[in-house]
C-alpha atoms as a PDB file:
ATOM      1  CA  UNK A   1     -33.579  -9.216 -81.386  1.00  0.00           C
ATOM      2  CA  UNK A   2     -31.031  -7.584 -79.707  1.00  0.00           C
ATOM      3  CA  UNK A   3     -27.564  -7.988 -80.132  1.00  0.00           C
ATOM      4  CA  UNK A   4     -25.759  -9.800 -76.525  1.00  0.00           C
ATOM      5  CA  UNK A   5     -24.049  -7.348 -74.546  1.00  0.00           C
ATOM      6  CA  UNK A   6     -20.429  -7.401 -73.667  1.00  0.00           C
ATOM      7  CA  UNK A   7     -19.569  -9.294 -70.945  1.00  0.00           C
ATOM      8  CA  UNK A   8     -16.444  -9.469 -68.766  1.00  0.00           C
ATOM      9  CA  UNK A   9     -15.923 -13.045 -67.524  1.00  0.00           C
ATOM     10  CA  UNK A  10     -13.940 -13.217 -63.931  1.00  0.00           C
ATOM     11  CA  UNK A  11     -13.179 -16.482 -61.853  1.00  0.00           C
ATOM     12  CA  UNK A  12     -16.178 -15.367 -59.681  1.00  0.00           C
ATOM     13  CA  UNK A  13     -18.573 -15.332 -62.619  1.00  0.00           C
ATOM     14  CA  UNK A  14     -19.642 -12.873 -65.510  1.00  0.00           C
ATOM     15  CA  UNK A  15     -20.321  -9.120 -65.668  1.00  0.00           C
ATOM     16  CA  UNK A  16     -22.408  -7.389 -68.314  1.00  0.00           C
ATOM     17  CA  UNK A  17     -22.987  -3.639 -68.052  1.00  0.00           C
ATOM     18  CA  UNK A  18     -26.332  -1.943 -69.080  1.00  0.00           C
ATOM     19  CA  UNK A  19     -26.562   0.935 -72.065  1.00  0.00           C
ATOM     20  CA  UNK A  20     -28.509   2.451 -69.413  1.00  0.00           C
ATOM     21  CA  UNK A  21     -25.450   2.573 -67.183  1.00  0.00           C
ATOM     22  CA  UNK A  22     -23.039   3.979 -70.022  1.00  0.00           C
ATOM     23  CA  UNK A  23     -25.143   6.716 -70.512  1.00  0.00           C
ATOM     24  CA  UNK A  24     -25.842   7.820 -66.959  1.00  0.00           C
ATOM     25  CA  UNK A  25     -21.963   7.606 -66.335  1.00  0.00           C
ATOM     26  CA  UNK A  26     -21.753   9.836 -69.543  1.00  0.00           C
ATOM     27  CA  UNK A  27     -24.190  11.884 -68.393  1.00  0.00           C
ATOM     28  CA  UNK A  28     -22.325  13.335 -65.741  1.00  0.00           C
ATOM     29  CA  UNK A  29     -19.039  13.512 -67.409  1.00  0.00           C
ATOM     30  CA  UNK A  30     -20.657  15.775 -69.497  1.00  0.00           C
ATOM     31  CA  UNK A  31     -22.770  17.545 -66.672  1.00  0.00           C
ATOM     32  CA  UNK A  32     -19.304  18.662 -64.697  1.00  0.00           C
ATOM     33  CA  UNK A  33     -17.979  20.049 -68.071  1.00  0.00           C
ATOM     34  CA  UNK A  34     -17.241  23.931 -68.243  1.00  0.00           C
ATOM     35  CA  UNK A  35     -19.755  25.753 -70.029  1.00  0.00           C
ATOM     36  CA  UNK A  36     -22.391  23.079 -70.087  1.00  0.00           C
ATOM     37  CA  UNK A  37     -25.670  24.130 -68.837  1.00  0.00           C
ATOM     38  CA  UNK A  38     -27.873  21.215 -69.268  1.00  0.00           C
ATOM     39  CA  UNK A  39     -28.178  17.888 -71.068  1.00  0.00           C
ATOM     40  CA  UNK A  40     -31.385  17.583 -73.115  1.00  0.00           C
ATOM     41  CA  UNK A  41     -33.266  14.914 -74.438  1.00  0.00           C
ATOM     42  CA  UNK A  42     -36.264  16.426 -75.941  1.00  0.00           C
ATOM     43  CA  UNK A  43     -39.417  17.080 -74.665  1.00  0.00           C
ATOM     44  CA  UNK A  44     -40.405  13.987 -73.132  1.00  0.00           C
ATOM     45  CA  UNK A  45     -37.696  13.810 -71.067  1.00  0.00           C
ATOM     46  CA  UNK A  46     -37.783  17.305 -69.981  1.00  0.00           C
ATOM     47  CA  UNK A  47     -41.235  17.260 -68.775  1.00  0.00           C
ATOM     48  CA  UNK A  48     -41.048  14.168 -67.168  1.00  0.00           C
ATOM     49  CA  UNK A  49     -37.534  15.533 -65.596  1.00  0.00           C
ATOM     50  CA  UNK A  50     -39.591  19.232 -64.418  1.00  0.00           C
ATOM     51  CA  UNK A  51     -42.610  16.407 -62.779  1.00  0.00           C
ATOM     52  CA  UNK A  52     -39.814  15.216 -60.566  1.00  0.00           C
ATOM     53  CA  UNK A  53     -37.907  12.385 -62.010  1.00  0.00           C
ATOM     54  CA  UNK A  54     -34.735  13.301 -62.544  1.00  0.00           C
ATOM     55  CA  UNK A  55     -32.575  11.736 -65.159  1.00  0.00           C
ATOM     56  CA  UNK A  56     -29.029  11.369 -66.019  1.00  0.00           C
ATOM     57  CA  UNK A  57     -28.695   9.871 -69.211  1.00  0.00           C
ATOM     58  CA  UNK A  58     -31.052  12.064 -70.754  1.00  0.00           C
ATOM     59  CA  UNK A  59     -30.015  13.068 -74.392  1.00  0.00           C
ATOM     60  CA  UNK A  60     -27.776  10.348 -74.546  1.00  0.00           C
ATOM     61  CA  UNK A  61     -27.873   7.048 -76.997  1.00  0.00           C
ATOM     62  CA  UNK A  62     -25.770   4.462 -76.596  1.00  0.00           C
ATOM     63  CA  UNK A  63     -24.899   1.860 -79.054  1.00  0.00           C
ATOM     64  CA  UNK A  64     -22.346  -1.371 -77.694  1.00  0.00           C
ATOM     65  CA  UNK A  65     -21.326  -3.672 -80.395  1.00  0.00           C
ATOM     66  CA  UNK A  66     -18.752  -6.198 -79.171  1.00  0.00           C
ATOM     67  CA  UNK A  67     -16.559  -4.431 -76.890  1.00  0.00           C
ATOM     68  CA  UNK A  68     -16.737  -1.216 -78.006  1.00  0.00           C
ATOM     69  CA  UNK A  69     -19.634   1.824 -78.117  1.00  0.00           C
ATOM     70  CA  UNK A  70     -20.596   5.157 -79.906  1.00  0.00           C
ATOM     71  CA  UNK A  71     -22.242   7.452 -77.885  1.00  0.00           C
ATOM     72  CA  UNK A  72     -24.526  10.655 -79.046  1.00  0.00           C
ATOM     73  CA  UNK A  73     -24.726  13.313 -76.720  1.00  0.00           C
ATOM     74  CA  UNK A  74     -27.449  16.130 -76.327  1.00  0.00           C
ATOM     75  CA  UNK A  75     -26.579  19.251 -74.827  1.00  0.00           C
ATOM     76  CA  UNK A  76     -27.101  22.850 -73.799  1.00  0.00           C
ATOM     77  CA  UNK A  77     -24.257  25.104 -73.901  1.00  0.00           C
ATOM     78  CA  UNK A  78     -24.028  28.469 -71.942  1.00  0.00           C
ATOM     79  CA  UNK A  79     -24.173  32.257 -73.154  1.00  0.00           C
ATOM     80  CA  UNK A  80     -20.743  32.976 -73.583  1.00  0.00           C
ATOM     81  CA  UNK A  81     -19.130  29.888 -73.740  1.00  0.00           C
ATOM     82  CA  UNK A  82     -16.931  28.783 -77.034  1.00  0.00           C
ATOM     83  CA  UNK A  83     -19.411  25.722 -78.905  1.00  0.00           C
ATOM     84  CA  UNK A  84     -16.473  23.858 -80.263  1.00  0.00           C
ATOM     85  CA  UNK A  85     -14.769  24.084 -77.114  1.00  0.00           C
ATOM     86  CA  UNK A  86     -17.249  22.842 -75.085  1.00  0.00           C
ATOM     87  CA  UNK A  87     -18.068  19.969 -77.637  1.00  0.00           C
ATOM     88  CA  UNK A  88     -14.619  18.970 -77.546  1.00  0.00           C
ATOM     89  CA  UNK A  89     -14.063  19.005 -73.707  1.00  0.00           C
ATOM     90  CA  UNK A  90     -17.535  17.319 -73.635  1.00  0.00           C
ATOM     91  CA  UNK A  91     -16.061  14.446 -76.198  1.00  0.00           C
ATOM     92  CA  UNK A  92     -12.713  14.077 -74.113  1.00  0.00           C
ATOM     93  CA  UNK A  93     -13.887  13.861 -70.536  1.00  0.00           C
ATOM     94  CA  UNK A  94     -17.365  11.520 -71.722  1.00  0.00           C
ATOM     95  CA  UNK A  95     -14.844   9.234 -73.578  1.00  0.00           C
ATOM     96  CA  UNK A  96     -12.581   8.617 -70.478  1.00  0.00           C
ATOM     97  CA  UNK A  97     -14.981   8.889 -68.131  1.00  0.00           C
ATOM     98  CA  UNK A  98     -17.302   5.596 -69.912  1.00  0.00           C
ATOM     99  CA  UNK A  99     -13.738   3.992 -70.989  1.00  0.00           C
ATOM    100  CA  UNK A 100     -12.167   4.406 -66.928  1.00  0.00           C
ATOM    101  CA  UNK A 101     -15.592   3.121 -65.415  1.00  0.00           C
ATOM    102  CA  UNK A 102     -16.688   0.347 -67.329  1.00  0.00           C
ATOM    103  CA  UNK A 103     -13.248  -1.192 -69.423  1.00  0.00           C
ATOM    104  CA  UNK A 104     -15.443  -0.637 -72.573  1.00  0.00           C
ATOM    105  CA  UNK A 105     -13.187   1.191 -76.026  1.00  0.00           C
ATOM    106  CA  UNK A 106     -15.382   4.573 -76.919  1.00  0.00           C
ATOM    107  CA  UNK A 107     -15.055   4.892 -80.625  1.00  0.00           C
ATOM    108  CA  UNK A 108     -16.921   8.189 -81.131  1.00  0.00           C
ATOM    109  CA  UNK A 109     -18.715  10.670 -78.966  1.00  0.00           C
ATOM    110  CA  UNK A 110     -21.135  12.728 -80.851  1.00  0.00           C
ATOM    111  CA  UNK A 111     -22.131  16.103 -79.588  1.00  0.00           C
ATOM    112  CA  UNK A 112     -25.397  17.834 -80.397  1.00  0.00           C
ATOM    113  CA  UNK A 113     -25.113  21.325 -79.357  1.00  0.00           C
ATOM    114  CA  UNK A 114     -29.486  21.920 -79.816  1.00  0.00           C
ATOM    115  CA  UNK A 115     -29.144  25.314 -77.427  1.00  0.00           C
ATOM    116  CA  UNK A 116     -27.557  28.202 -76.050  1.00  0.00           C
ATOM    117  CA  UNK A 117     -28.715  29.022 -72.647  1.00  0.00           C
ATOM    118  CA  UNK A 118     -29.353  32.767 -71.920  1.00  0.00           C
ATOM    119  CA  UNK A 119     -30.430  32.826 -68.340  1.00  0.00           C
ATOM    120  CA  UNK A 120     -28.625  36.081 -66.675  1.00  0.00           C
ATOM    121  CA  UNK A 121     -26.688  35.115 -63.748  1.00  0.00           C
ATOM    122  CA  UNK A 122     -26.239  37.571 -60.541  1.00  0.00           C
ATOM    123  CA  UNK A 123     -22.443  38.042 -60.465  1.00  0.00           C
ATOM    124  CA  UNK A 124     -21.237  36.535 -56.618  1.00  0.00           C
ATOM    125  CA  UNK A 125     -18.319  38.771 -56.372  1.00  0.00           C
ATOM    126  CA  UNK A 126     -21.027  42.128 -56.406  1.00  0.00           C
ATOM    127  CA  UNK A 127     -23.343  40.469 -54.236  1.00  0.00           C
ATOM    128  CA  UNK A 128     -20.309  40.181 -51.753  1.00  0.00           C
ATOM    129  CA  UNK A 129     -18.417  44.069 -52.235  1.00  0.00           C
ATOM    130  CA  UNK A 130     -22.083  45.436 -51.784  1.00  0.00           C
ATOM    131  CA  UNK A 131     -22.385  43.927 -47.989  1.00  0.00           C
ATOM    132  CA  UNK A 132     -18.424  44.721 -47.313  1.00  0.00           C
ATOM    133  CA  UNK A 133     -19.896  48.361 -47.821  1.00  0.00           C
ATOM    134  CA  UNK A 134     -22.552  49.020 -45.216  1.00  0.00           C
END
């Protein structure tokens, strides 16, 4: 059975806020992070993501006990990019992001770096002095 969710009680009534809802809102905290390529939550969600249903709490478990959560995070990090700073920006900005949004305490943020993307990107800047030439 599943343990009750938290709920905020207000003079109008009661709130209770879905898992599925923590992880989408740390889903794109983590998304807008530096250095982050993609989120990744195996191959089932990664086909069924590249078939057109796009998901943003993909890689992401979320466990609420009480008031309080732990989140585990899946991700892809850039060529380039320093891991363990990534991972840690990832942990800051996914723990205020869930604690701002929904009131709950974040006790840990897990990152699981499973990738380094190495997709070459066209520098912009080139692309631009090469027209400013002709």
């Amino acid at each position: 059975m599943d343990a009750q969710k938290p709920e905020i009680n207000t003079e109008m009534g009661t709130i209770r806020i879905a898992d599925e809802v923590v992880s989408t809102v740390a889903g794109i905290a983590a998304a807008e992070v530096e250095g982050v390529a993609s989120l990744s939550g195996g191959w089932g969600t990664d086909l069924a993501e590249k078939l057109g249903k796009k998901n943003l709490g993909k890689g992401i478990k979320v466990e609420v006990v009480d008031a309080s959560t732990s989140i585990d995070i899946s991700i892809v990090v850039k060529f380039g990019y320093p891991i363990p700073e990534v991972a840690g920006t990832v942990q800051q900005e996914v723990k205020q992001s869930v604690e701002t949004m929904t009131g709950l305490n974040v006790k840990a943020v897990n990152v699981n770096v499973i990738a380094v993307d190495i997709k070459k990107e066209e520098p912009v800047e080139e692309a631009a002095n090469d027209t400013e030439l002709e």
